[in-house]
Protein backbone atom coordinates (compact mmCIF):
# COMPACT_ATOMS: atom_id res chain seq x y z
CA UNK A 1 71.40 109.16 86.11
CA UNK A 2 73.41 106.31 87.65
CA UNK A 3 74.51 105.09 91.19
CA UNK A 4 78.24 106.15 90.59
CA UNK A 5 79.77 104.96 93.94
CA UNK A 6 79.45 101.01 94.12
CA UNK A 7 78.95 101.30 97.93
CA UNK A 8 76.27 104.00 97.60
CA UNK A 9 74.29 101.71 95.21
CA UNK A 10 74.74 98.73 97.51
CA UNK A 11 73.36 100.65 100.29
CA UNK A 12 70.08 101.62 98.14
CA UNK A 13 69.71 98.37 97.13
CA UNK A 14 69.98 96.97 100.68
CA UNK A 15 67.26 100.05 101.65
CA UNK A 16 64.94 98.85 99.20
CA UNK A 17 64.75 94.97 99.77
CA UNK A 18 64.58 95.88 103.06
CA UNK A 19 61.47 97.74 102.05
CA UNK A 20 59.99 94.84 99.92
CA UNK A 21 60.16 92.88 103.01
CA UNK A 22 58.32 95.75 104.65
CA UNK A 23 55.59 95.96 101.87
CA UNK A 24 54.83 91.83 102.36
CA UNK A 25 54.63 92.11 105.94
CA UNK A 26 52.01 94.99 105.77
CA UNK A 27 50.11 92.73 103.20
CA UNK A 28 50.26 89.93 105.42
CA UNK A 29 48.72 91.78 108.34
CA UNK A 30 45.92 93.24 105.88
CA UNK A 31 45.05 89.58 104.98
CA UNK A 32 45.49 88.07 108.38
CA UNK A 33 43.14 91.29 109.27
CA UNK A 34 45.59 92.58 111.87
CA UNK A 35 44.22 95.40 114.15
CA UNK A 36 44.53 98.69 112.01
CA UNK A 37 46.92 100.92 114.03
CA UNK A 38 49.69 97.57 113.91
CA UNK A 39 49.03 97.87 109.70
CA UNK A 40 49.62 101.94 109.95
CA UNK A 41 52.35 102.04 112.17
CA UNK A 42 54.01 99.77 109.44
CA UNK A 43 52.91 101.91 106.70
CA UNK A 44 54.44 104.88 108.82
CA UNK A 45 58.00 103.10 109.36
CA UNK A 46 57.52 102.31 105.04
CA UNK A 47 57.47 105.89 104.37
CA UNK A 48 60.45 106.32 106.41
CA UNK A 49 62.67 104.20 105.03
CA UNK A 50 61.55 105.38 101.57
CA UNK A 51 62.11 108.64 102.17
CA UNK A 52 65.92 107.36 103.39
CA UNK A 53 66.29 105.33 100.69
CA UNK A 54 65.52 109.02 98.39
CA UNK A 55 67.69 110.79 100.42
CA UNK A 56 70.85 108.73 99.93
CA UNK A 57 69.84 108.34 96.10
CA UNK A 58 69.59 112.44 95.89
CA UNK A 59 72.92 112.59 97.89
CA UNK A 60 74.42 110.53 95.52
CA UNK A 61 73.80 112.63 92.58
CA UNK A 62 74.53 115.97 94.65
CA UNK A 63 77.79 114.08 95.27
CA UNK A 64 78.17 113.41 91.46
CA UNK A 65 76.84 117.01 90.12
């Protein structure tokens, strides 16, 4: 299964560089030993945009079903 709509796939992309950003930060904050309710409230807002990036992939085969 494919992205079929250009602008749908641009959006996930977007989503999920977004989310590598996310993902270094976090990492950053583990090294730099950041206080551990800064580290999970990132780890929270990760999940989040995961699942939005999942939901706008599974729309986008509903969409194409």
């Amino acid at each position: 299964m494919g992205l079929d709509d250009p602008q749908a796939r641009e959006q996930v992309l977007l989503r999920l560089r977004r989310l590598e950003g996310q993902v270094r930060g976090v990492q950053n904050m583990i090294a730099e030993d950041r206080d551990c309710t800064d580290v999970l409230q990132q780890m929270a807002a990760i999940r989040s945009a995961v699942q939005g990036a999942t939901m706008l992939m599974l729309e986008s085969y509903i969409d194409s079903c």
